[in-house]
C-alpha atoms as a PDB file:
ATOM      1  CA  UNK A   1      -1.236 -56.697  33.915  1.00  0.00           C
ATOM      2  CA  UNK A   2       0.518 -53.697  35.785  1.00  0.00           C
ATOM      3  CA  UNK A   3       1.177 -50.413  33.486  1.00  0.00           C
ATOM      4  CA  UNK A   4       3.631 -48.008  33.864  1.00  0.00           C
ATOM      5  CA  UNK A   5       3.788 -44.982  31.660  1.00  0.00           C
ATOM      6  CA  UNK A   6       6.651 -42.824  31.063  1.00  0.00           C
ATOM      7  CA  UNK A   7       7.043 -39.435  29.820  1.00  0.00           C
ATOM      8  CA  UNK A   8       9.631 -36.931  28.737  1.00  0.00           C
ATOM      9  CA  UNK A   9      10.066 -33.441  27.178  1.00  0.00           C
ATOM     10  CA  UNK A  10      13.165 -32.373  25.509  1.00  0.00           C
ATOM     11  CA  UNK A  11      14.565 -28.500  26.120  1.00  0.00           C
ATOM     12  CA  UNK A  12      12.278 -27.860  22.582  1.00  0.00           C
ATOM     13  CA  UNK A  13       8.657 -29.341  23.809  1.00  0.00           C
ATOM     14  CA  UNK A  14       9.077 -32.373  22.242  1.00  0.00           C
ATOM     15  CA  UNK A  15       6.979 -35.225  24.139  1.00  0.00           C
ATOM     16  CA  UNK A  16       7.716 -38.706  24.389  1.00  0.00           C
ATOM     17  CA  UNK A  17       5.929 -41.153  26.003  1.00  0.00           C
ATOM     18  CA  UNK A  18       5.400 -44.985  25.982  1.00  0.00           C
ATOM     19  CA  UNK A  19       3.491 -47.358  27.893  1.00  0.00           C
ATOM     20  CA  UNK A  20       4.500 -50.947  28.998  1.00  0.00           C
ATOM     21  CA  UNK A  21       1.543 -53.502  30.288  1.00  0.00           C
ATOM     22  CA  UNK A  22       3.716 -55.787  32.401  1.00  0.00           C
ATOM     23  CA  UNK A  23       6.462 -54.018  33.935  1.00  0.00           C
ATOM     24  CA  UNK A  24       7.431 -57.585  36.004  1.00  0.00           C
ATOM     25  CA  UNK A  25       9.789 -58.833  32.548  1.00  0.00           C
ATOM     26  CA  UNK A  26      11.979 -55.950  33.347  1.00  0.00           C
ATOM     27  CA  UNK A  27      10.710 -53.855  30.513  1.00  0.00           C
ATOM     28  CA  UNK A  28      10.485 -50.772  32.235  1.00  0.00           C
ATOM     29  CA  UNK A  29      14.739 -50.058  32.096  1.00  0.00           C
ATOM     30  CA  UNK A  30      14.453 -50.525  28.068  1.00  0.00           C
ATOM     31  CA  UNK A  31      11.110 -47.929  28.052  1.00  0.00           C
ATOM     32  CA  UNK A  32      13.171 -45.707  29.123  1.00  0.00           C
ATOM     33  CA  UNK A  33      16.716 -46.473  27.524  1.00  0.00           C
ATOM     34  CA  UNK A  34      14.446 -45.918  24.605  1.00  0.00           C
ATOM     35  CA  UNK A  35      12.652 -42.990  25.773  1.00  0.00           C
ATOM     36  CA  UNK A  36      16.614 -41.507  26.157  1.00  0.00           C
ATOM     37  CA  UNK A  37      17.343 -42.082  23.341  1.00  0.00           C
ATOM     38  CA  UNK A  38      14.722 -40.385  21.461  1.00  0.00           C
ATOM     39  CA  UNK A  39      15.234 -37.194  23.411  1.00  0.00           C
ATOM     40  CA  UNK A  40      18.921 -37.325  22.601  1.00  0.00           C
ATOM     41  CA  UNK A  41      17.814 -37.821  18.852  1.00  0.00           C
ATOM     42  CA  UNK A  42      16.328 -35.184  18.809  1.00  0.00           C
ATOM     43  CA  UNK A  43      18.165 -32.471  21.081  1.00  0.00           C
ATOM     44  CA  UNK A  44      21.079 -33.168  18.464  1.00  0.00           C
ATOM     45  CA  UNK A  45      18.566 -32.675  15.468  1.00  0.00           C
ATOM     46  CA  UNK A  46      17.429 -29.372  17.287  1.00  0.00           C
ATOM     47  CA  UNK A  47      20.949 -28.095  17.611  1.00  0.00           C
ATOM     48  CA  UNK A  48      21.307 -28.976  13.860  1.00  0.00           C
ATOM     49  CA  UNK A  49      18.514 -27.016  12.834  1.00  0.00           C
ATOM     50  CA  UNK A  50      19.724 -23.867  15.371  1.00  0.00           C
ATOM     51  CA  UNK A  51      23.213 -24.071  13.731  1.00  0.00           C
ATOM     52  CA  UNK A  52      21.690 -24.008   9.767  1.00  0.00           C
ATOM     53  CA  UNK A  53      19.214 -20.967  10.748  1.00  0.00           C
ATOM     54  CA  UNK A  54      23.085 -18.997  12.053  1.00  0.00           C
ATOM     55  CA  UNK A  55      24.545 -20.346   9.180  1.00  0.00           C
ATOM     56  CA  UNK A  56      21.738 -18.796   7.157  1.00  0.00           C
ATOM     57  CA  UNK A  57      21.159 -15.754   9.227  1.00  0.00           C
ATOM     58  CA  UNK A  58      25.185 -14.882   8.640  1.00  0.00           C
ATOM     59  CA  UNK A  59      25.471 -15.702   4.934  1.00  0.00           C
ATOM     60  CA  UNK A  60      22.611 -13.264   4.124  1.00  0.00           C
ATOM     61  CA  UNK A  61      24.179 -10.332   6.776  1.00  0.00           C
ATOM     62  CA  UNK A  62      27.114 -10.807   4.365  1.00  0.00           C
ATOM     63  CA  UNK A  63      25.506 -10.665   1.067  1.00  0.00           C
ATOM     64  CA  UNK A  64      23.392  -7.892   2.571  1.00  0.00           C
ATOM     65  CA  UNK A  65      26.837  -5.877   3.104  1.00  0.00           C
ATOM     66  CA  UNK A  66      27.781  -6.988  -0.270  1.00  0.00           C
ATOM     67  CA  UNK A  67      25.490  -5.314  -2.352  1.00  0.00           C
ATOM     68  CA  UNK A  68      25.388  -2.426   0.154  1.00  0.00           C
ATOM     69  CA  UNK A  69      29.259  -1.460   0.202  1.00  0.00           C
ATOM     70  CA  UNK A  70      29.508  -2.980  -3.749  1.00  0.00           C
ATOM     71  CA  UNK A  71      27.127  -2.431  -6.655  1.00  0.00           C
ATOM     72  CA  UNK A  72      24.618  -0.235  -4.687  1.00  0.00           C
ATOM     73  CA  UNK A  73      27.800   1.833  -3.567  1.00  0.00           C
ATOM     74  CA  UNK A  74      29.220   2.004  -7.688  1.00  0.00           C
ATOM     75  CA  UNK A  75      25.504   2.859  -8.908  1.00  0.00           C
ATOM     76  CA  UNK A  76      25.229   5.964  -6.631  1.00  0.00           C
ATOM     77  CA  UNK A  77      28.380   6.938  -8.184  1.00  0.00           C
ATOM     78  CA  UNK A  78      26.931   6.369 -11.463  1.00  0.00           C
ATOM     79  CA  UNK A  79      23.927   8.219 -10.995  1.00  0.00           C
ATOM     80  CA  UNK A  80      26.606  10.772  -9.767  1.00  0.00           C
ATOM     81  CA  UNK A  81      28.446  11.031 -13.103  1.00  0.00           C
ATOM     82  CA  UNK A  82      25.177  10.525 -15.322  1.00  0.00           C
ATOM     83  CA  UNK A  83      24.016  13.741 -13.697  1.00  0.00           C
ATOM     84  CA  UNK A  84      27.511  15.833 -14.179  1.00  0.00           C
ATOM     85  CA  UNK A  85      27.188  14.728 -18.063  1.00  0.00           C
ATOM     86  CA  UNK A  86      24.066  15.822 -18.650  1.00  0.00           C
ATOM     87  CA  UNK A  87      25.159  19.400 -17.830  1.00  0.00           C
ATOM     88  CA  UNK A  88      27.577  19.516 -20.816  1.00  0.00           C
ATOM     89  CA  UNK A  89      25.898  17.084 -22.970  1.00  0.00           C
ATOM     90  CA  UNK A  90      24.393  17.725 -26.277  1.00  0.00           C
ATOM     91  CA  UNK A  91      20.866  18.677 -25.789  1.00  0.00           C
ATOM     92  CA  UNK A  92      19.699  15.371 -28.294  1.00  0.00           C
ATOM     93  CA  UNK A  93      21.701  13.495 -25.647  1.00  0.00           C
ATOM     94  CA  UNK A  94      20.342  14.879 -22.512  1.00  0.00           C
ATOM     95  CA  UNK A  95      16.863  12.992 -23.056  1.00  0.00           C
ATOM     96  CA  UNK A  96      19.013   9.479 -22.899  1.00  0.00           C
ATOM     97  CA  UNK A  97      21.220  10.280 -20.019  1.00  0.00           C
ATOM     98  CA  UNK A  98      17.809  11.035 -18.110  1.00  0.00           C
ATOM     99  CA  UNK A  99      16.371   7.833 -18.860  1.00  0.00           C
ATOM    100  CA  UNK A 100      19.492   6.560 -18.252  1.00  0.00           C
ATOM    101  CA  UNK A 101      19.610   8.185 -14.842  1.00  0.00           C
ATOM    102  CA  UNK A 102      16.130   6.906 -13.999  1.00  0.00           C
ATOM    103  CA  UNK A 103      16.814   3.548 -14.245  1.00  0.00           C
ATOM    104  CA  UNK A 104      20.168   3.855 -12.504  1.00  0.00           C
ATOM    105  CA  UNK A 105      18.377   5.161  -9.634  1.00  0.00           C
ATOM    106  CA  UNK A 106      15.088   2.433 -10.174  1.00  0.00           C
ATOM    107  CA  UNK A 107      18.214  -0.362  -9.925  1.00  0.00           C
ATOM    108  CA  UNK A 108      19.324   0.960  -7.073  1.00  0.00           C
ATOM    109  CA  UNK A 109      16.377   1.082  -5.230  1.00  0.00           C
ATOM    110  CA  UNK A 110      15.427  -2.271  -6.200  1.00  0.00           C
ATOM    111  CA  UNK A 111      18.902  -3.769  -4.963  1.00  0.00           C
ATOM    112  CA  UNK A 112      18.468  -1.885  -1.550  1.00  0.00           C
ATOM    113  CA  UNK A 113      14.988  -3.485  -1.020  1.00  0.00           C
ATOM    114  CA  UNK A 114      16.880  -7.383  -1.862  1.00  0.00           C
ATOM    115  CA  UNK A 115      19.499  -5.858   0.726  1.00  0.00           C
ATOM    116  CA  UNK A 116      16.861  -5.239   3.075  1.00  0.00           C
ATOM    117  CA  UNK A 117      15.215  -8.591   2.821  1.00  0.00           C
ATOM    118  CA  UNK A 118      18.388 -10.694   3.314  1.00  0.00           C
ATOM    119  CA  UNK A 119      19.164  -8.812   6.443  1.00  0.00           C
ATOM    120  CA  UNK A 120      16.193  -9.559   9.067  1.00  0.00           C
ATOM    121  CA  UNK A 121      15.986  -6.441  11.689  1.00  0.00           C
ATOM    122  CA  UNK A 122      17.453  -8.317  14.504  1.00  0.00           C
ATOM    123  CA  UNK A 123      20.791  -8.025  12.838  1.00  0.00           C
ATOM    124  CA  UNK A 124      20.813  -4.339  12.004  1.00  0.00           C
ATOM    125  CA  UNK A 125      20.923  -1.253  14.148  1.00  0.00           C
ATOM    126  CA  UNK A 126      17.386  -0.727  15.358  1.00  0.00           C
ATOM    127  CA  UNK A 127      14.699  -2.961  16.623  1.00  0.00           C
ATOM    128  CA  UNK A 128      11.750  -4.268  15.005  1.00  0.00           C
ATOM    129  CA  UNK A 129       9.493  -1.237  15.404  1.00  0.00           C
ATOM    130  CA  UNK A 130      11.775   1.169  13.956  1.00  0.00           C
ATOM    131  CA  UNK A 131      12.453  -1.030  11.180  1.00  0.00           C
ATOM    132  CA  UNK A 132       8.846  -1.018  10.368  1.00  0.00           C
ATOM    133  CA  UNK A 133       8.401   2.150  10.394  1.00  0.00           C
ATOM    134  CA  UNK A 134      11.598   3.225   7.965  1.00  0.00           C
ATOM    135  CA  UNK A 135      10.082   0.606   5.340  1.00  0.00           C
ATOM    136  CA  UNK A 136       6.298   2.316   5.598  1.00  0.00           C
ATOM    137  CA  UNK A 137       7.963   5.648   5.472  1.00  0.00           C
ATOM    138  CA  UNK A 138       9.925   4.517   2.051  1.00  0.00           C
ATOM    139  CA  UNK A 139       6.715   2.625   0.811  1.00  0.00           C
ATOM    140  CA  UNK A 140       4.248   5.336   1.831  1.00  0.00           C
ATOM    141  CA  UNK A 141       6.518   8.112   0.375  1.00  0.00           C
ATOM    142  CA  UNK A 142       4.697   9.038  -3.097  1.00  0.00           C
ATOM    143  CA  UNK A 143       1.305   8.465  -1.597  1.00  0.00           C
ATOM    144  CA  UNK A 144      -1.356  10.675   0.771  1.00  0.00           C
ATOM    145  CA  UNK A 145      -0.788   7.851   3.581  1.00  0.00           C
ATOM    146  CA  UNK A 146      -0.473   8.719   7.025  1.00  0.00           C
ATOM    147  CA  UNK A 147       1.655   6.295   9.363  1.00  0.00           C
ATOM    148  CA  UNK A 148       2.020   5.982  13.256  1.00  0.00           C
ATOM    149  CA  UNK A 149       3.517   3.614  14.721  1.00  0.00           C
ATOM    150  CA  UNK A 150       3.526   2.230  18.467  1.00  0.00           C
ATOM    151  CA  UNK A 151       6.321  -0.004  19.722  1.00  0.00           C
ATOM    152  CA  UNK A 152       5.227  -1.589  22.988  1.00  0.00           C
ATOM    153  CA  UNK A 153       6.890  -4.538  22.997  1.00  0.00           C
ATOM    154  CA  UNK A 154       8.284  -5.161  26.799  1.00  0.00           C
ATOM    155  CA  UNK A 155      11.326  -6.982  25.485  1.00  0.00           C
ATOM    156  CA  UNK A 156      13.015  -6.808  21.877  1.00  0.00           C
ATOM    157  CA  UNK A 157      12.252  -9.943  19.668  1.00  0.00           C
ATOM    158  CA  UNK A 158      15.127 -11.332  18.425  1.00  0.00           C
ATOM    159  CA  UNK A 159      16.180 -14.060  15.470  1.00  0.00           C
ATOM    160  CA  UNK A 160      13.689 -15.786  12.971  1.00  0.00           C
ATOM    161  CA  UNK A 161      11.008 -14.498  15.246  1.00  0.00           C
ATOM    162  CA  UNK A 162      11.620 -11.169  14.592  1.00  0.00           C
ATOM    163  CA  UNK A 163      12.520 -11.619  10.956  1.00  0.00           C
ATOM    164  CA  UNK A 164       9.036 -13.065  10.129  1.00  0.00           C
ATOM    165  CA  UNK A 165       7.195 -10.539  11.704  1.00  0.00           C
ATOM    166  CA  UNK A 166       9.438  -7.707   9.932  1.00  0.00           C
ATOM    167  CA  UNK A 167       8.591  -9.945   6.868  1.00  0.00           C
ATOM    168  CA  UNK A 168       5.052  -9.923   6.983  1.00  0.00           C
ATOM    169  CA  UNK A 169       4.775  -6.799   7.654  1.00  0.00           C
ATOM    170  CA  UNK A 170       6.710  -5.474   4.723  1.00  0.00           C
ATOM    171  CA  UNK A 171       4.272  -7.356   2.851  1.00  0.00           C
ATOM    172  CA  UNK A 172       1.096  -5.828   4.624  1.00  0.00           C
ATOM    173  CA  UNK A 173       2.123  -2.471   4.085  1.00  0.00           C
ATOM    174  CA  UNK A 174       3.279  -3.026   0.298  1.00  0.00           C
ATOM    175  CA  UNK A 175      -0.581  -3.967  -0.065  1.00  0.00           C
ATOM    176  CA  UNK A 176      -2.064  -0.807   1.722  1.00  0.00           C
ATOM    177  CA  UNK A 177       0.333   1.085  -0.721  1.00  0.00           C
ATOM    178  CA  UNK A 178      -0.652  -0.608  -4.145  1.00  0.00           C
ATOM    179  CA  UNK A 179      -4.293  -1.534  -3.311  1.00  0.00           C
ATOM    180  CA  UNK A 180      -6.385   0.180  -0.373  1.00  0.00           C
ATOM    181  CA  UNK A 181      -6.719   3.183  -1.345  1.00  0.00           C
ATOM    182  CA  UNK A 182      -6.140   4.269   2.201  1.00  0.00           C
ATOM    183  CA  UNK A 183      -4.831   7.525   4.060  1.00  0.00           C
ATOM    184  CA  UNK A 184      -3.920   6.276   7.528  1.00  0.00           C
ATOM    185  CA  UNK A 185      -2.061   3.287   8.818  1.00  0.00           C
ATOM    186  CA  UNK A 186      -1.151   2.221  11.986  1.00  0.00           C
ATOM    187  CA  UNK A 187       1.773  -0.279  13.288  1.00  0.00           C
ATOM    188  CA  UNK A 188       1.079  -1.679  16.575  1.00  0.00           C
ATOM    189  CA  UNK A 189       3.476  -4.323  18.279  1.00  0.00           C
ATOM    190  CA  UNK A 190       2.474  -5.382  21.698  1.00  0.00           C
ATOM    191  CA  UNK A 191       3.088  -8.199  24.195  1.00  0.00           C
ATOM    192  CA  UNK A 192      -0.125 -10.266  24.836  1.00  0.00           C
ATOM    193  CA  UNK A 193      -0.472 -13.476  26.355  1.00  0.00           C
ATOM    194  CA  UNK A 194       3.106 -14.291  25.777  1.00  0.00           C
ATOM    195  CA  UNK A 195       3.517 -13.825  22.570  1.00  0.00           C
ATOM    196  CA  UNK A 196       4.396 -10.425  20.478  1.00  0.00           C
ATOM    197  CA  UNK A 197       1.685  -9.328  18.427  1.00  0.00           C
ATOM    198  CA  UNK A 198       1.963  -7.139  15.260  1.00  0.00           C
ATOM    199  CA  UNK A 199      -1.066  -5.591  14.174  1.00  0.00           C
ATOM    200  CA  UNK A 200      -1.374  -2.979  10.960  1.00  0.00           C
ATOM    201  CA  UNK A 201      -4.563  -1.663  10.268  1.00  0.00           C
ATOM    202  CA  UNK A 202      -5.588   0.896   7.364  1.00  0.00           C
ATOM    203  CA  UNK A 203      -8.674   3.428   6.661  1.00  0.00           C
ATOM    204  CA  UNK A 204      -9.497   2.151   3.299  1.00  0.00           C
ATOM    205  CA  UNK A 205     -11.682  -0.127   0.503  1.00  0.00           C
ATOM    206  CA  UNK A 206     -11.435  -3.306   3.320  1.00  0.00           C
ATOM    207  CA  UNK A 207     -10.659  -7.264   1.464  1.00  0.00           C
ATOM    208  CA  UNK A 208     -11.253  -7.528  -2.247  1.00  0.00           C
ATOM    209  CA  UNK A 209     -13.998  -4.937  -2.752  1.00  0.00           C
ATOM    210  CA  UNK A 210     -14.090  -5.846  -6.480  1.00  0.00           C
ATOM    211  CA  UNK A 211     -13.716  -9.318  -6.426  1.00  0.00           C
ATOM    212  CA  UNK A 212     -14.472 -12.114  -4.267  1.00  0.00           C
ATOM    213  CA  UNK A 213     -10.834 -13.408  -4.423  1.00  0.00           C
ATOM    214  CA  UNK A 214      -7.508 -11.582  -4.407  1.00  0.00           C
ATOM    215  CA  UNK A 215      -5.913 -11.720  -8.089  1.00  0.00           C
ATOM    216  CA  UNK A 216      -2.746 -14.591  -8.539  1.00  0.00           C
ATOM    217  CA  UNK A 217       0.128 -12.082  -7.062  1.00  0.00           C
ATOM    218  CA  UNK A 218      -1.883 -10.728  -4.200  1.00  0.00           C
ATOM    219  CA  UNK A 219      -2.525 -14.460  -2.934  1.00  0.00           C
ATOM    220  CA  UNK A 220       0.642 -15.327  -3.381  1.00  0.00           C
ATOM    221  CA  UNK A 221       1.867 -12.616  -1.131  1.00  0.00           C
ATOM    222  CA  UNK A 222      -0.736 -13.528   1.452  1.00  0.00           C
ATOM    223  CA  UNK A 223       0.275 -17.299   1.352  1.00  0.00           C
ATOM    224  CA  UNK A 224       3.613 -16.575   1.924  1.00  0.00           C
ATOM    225  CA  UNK A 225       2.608 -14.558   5.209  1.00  0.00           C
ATOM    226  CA  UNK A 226       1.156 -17.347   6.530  1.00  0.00           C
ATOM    227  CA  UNK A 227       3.858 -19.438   5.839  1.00  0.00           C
ATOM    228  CA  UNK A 228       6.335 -17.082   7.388  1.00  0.00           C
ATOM    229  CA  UNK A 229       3.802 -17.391  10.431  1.00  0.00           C
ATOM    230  CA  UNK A 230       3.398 -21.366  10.577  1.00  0.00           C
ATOM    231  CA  UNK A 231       7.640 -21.710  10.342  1.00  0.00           C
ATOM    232  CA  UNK A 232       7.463 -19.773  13.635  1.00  0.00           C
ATOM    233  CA  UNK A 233       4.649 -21.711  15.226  1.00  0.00           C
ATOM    234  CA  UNK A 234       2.424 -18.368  14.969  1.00  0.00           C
ATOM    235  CA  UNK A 235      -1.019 -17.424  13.477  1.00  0.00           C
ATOM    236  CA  UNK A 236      -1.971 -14.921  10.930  1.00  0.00           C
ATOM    237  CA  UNK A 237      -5.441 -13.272  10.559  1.00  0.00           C
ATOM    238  CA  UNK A 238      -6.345 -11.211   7.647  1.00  0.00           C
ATOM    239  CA  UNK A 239      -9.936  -9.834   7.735  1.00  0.00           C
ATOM    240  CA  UNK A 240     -12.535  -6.155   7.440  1.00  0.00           C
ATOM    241  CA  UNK A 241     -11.215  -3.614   9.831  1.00  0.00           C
ATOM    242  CA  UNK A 242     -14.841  -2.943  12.168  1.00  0.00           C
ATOM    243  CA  UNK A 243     -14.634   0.633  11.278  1.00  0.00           C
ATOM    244  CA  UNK A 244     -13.697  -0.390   7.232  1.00  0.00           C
ATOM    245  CA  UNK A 245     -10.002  -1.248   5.988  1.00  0.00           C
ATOM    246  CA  UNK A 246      -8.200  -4.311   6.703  1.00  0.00           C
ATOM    247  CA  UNK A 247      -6.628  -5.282  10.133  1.00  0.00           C
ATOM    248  CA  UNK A 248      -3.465  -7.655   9.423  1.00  0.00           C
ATOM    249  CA  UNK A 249      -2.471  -9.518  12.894  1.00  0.00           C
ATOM    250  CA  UNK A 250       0.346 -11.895  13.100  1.00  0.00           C
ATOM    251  CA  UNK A 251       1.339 -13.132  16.432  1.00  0.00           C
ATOM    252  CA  UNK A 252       4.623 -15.430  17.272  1.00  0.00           C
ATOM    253  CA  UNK A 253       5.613 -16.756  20.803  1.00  0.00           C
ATOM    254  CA  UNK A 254       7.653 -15.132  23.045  1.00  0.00           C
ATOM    255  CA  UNK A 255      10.411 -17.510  22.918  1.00  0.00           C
ATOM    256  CA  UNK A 256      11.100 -20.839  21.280  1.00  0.00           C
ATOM    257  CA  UNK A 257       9.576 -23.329  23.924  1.00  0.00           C
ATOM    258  CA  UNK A 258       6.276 -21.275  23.413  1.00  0.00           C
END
């Protein structure tokens, strides 16, 4: 019999489409009364989704603050008052207060990095690039490892995109720190193809030059990267660097439609 197909794409590239053999019953106004309401289905599931990641993306700018203005605020202090006893202390005592003082300032550091993590980039002051670069710079700090970094992203990535790349590339450069043995590394973000790319490459032992496999915690950390990527509709290589190292690439659209 005759066919008519019909076709539609909601604001979020969903496709629907049916197809109806005989379109002489008068089947053709219920495709699409169907077909509507499908794409209404799932515009109102979309906005659901875009109203839990704000939800989500202001609860943890809040508990960010939190710890920031609370207990990382009345640890300095302690750290403060730690150091002012162990001026007048009793010299048997001074040997506590310094442990005591190093893992005051080991908490502290350890609650800014969970600060750090619940606030993606996109909702502090600075843009991805220089958020990047202030983590390396902390990571890097008590090693020989060089970092540049090169921001040439035409337009500043915003929301979850932004947050997964800042993600996985906290992650990338914790590994060049514990495990590469490397002295250089070098940040690049760039527009290509319409989508931002992140690339960090290092100078040093390349994949698993012991083993065949990453041990239990370094796969995890990988795994998670690609998850980060695959939430965002993005890819994530991991391979040998051609001059040695490792080159870590993650690329996300440009926008959501992508």
């Amino acid at each position: 019999g005759v066919g008519v197909r019909g076709r539609l794409m909601t604001s979020n590239g969903h496709t629907f489409e049916r197809r109806v053999t005989d379109i002489g019953d008068g089947r053709h106004l219920e495709l699409f009364r169907d077909m509507t309401e499908q794409v209404r289905r799932a515009q109102k599931e979309q906005q659901l989704w875009d109203q839990l990641r704000e939800a989500k993306t202001q609860e943890q700018v809040r508990l960010g603050r939190l710890l920031h203005d609370g207990a990382i605020q009345e640890l300095s202090v302690a750290t403060l008052l730690i150091g002012l006893a162990k001026q007048t202390a009793d010299p048997k005592q001074v040997e506590r207060l310094a442990e005591a003082e190093s893992r005051t300032v080991g908490a502290i550091g350890d609650l800014r990095t969970m600060a750090n993590d619940l606030v993606p980039p996109s909702a502090r002051a600075g843009d991805l690039g220089s958020a990047l670069a202030h983590y390396g710079q902390g990571v890097f700090a008590s090693t020989n490892i060089a970092l540049h970094v090169s921001d040439n992203l035409d337009d500043k990535l915003l929301g979850d995109r932004a947050a997964a790349l800042y993600l996985v590339g906290r992650e990338a450069l914790g590994n060049v720190a514990a495990h590469s043995g490397a002295t250089k590394v070098t940040i690049t973000l760039s527009d290509v193809g319409g989508s931002a790319v992140l690339d960090i490459r290092d100078n040093g032992n390349g994949l698993f030059p012991t083993a065949k496999e990453p041990d239990e915690e370094r796969h995890f950390g990988m795994q998670l990267m690609r998850d980060r990527m695959n939430e965002q509709h993005g890819s994530l290589v991991i391979e040998n660097g051609p001059d040695g190292g490792v080159l870590v690439r993650a690329t996300v659209p440009n926008s959501q439609e992508s």
